[in-house]
C-alpha atoms as a PDB file:
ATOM      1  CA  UNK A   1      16.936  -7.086   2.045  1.00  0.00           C
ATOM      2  CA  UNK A   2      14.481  -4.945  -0.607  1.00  0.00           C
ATOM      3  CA  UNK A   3      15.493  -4.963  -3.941  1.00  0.00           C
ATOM      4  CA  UNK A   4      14.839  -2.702  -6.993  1.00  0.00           C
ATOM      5  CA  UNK A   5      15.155  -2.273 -10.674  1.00  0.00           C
ATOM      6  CA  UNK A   6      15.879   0.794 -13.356  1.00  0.00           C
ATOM      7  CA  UNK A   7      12.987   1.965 -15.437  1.00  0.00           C
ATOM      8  CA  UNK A   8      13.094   4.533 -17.904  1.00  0.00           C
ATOM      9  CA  UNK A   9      10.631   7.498 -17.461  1.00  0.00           C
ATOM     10  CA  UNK A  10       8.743   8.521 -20.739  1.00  0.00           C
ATOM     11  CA  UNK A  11       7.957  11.450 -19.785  1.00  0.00           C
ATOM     12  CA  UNK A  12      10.972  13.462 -18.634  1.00  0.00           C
ATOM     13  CA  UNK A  13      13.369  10.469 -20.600  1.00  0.00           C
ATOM     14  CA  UNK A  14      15.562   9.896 -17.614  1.00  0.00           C
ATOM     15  CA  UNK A  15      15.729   6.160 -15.100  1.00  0.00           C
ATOM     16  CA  UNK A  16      14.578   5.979 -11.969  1.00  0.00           C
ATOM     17  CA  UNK A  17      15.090   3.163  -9.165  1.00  0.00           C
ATOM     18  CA  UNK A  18      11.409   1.323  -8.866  1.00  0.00           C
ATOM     19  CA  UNK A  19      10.947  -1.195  -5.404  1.00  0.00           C
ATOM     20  CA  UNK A  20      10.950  -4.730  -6.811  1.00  0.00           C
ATOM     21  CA  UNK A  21       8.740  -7.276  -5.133  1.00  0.00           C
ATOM     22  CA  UNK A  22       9.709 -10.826  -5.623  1.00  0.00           C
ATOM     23  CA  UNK A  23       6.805 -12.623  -3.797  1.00  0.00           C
ATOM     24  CA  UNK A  24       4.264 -12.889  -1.774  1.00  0.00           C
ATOM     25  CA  UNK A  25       3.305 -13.330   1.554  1.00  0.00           C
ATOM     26  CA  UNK A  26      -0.533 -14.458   2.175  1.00  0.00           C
ATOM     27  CA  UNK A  27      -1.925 -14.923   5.138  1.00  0.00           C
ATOM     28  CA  UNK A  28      -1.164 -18.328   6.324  1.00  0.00           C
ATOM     29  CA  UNK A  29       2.626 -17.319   5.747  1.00  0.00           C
ATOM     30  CA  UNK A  30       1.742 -14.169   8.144  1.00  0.00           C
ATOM     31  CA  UNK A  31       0.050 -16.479  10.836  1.00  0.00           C
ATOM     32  CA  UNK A  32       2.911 -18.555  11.137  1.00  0.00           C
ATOM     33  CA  UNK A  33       5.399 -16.075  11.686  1.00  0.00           C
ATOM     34  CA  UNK A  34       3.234 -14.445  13.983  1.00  0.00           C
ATOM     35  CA  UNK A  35       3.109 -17.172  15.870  1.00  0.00           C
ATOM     36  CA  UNK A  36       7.086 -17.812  16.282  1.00  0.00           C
ATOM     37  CA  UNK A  37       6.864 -13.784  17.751  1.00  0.00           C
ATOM     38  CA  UNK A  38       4.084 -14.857  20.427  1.00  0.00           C
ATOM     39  CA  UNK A  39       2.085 -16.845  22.516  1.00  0.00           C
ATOM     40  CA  UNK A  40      -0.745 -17.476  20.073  1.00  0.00           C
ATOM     41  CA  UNK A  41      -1.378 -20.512  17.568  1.00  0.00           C
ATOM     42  CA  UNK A  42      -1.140 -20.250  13.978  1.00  0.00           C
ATOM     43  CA  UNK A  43      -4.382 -20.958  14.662  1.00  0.00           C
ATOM     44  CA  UNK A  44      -5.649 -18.058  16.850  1.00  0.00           C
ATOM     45  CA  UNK A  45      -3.761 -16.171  14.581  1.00  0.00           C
ATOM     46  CA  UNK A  46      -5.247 -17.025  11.214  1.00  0.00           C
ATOM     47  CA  UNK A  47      -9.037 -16.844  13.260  1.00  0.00           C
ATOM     48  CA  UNK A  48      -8.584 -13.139  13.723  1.00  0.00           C
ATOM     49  CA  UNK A  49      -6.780 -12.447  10.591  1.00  0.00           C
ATOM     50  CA  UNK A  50      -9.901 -13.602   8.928  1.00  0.00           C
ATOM     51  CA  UNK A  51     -12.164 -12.046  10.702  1.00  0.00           C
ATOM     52  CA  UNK A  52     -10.746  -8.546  10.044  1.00  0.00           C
ATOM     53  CA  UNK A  53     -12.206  -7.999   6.653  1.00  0.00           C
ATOM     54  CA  UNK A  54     -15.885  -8.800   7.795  1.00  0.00           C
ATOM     55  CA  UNK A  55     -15.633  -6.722  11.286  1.00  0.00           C
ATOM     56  CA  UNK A  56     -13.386  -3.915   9.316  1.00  0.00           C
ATOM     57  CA  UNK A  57     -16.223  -3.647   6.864  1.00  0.00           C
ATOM     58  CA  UNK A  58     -19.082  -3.505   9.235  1.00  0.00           C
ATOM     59  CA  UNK A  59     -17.094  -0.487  10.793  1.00  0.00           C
ATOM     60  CA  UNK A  60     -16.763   1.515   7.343  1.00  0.00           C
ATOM     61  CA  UNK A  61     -20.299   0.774   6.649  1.00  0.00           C
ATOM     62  CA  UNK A  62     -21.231   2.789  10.197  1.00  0.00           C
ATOM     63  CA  UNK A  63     -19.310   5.884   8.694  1.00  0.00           C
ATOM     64  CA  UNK A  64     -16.160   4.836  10.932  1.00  0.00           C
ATOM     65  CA  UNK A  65     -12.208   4.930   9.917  1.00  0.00           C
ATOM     66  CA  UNK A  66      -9.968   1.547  11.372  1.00  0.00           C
ATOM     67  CA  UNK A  67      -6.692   2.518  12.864  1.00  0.00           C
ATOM     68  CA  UNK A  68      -4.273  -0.505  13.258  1.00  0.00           C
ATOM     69  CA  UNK A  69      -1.679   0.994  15.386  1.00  0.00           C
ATOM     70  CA  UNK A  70       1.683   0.491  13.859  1.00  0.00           C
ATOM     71  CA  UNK A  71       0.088   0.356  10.348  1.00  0.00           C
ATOM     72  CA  UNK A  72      -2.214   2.822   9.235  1.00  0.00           C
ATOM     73  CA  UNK A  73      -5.414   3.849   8.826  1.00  0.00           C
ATOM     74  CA  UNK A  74      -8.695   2.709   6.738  1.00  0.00           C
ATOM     75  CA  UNK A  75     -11.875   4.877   5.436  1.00  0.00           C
ATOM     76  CA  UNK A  76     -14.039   5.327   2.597  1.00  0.00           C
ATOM     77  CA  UNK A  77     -13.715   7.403  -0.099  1.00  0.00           C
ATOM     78  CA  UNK A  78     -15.413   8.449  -3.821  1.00  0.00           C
ATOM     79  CA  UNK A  79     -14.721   8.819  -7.058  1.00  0.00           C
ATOM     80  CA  UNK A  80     -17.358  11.730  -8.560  1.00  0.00           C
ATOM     81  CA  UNK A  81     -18.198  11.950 -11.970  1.00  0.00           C
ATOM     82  CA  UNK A  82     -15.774  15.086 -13.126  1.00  0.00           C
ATOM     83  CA  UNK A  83     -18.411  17.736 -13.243  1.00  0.00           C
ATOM     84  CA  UNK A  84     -19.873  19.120 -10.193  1.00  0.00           C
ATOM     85  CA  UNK A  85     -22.806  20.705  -9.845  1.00  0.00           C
ATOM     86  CA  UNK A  86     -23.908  24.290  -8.825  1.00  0.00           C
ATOM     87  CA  UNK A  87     -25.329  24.535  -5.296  1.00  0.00           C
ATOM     88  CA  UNK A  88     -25.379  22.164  -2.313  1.00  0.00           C
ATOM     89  CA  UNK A  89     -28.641  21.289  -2.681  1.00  0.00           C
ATOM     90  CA  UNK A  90     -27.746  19.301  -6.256  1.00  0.00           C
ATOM     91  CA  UNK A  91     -25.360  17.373  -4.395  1.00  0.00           C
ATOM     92  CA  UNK A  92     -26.182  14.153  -4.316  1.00  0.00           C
ATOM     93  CA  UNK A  93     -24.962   9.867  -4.214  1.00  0.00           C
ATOM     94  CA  UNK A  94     -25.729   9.807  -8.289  1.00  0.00           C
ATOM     95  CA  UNK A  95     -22.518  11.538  -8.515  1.00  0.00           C
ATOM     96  CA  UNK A  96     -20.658   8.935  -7.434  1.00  0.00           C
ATOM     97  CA  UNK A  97     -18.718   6.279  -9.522  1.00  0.00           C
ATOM     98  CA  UNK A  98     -16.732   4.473  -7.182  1.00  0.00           C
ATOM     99  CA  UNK A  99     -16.754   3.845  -3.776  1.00  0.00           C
ATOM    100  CA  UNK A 100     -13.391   2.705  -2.507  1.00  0.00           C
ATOM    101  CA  UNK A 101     -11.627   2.258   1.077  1.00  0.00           C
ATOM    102  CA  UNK A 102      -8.258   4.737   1.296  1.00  0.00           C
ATOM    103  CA  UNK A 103      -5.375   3.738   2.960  1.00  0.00           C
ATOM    104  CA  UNK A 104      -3.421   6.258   4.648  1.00  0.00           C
ATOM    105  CA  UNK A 105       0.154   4.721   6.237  1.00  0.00           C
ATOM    106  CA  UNK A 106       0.914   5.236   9.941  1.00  0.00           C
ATOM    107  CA  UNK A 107       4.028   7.665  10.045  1.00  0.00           C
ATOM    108  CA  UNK A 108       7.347   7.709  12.362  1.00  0.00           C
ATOM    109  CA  UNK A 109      10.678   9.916  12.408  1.00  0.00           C
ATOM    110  CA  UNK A 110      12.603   8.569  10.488  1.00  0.00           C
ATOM    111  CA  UNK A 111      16.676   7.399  12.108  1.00  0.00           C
ATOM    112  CA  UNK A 112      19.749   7.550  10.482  1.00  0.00           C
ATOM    113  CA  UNK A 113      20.567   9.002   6.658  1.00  0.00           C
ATOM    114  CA  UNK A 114      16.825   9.838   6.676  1.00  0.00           C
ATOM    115  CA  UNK A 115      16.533  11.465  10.181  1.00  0.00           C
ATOM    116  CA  UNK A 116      14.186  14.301   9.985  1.00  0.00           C
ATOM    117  CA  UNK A 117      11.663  13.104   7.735  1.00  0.00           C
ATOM    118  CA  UNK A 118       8.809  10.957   8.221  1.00  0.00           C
ATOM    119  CA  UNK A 119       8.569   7.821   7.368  1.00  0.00           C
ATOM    120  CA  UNK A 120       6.320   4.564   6.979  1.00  0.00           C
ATOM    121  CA  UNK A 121       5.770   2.774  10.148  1.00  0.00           C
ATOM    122  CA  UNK A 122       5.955  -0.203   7.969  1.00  0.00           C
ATOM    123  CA  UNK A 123       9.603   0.416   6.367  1.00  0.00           C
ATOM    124  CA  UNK A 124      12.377  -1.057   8.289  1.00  0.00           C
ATOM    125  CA  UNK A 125      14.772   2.031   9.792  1.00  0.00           C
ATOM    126  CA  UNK A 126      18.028  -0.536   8.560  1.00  0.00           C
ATOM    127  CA  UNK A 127      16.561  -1.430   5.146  1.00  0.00           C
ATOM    128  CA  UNK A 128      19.002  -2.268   2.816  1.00  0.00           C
ATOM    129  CA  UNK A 129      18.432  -1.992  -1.375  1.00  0.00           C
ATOM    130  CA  UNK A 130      20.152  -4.643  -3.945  1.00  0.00           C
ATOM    131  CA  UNK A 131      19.806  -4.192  -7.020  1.00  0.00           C
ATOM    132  CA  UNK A 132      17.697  -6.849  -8.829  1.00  0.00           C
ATOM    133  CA  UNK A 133      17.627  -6.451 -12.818  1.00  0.00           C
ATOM    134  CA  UNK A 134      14.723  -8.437 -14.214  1.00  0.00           C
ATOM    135  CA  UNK A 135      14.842 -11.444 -16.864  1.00  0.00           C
ATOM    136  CA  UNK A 136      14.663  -9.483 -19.652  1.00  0.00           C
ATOM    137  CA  UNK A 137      16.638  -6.614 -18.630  1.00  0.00           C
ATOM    138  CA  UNK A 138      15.748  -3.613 -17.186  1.00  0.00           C
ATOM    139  CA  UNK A 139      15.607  -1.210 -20.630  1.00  0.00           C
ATOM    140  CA  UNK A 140      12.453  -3.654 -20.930  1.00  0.00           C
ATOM    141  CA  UNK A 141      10.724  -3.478 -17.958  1.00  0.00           C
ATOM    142  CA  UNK A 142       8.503  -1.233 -18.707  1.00  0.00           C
ATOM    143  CA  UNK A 143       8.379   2.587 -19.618  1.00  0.00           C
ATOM    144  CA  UNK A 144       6.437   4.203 -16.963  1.00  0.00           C
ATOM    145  CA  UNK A 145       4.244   7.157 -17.719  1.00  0.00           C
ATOM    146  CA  UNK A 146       3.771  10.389 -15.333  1.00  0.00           C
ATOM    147  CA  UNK A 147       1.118   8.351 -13.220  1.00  0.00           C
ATOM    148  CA  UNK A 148       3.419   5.495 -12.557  1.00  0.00           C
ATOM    149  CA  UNK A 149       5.721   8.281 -10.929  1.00  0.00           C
ATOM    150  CA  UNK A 150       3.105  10.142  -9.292  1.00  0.00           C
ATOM    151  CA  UNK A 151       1.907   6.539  -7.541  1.00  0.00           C
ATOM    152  CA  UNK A 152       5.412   5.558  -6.668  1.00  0.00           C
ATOM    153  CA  UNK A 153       6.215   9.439  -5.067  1.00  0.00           C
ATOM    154  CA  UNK A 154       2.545   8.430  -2.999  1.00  0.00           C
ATOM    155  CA  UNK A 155       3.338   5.159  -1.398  1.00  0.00           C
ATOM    156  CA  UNK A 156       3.159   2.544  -4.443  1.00  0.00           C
ATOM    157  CA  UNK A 157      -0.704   3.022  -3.666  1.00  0.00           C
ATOM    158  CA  UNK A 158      -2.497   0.392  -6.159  1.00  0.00           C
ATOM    159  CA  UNK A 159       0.769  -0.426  -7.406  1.00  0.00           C
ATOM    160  CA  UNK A 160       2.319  -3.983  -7.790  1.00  0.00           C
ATOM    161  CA  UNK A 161       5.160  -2.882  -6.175  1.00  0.00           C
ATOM    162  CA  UNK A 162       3.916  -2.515  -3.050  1.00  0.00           C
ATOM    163  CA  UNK A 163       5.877  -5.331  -1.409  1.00  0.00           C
ATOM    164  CA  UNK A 164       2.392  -6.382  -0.576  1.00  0.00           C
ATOM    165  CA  UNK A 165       0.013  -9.633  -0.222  1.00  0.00           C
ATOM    166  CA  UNK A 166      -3.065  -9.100   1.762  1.00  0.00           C
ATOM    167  CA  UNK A 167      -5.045 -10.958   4.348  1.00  0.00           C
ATOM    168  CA  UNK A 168      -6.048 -13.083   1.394  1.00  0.00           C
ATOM    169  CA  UNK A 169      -5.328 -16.904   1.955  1.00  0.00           C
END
């Protein structure tokens, strides 16, 4: 079961449902489940799990994307300095502020009330919403500004909300 909240929308004043994440999963958590669906340890498990990062970034580095079947796939990306420059000889790595690794979800057809759209690979086809208002209420969650909505319409992508946890342990 996912759950979700209401937050209010500053900038066209109306609410909106927002996923709700109410914990974590690290990667010992992963390991052991992955175990209970297989033949390998915990063990074997959290081994490869950890070596990802380290053999993931060795790939990038080499100008390569990842693809983990089922999930999605990994590459670099920039973030320029907003002014370009005039010909492609001025181009150059000083215009870069940030280098960052994208994330770019596997996709499936989507079954049921969504059938003809795609879909994460990653979100159950039988998912099921409850409502989950926070401590304070939801009028004080939070206003969220046109970003927020933009991020949420994208995939949650550097959201908390992601229903996430990494390989982290």
């Amino acid at each position: 079961m996912a759950f979700f909240s209401k937050q209010f929308v500053k900038l066209t004043g109306k609410w909106i449902p927002r996923p709700k994440t109410v914990s974590t999963y690290d990667a010992k958590r992963l390991a052991k489940d992955i175990e209970k669906e297989s033949t390998v340890s915990q063990t074997d498990v959290m081994a490869v799990l950890t070596a990802i990062p380290t053999v993931m970034t060795r790939y990038l580095a080499e100008g390569h994307s990842v693809k983990l079947d089922g999930i999605g796939s990994f590459f670099l990306n920039f973030e320029c300095k907003k002014t370009g420059v005039d010909t492609p000889e001025e181009v150059s790595m000083d215009q870069v502020t940030n280098i960052k690794v994208q994330f770019r979800p596997a996709m499936k057809s989507a079954v049921g009330a969504q059938k003809g759209k795609k879909i994460n690979t990653l979100i159950a086809d039988d998912i099921e919403w409850t409502y989950l208002p926070s401590a304070k209420g939801d009028a004080e969650d939070g206003d969220i500004e046109e970003d927020d909505v933009t991020n949420n319409e994208q995939g949650n992508q550097g959201g908390d909300t992601s229903g996430g946890g990494g390989f982290a342990g």
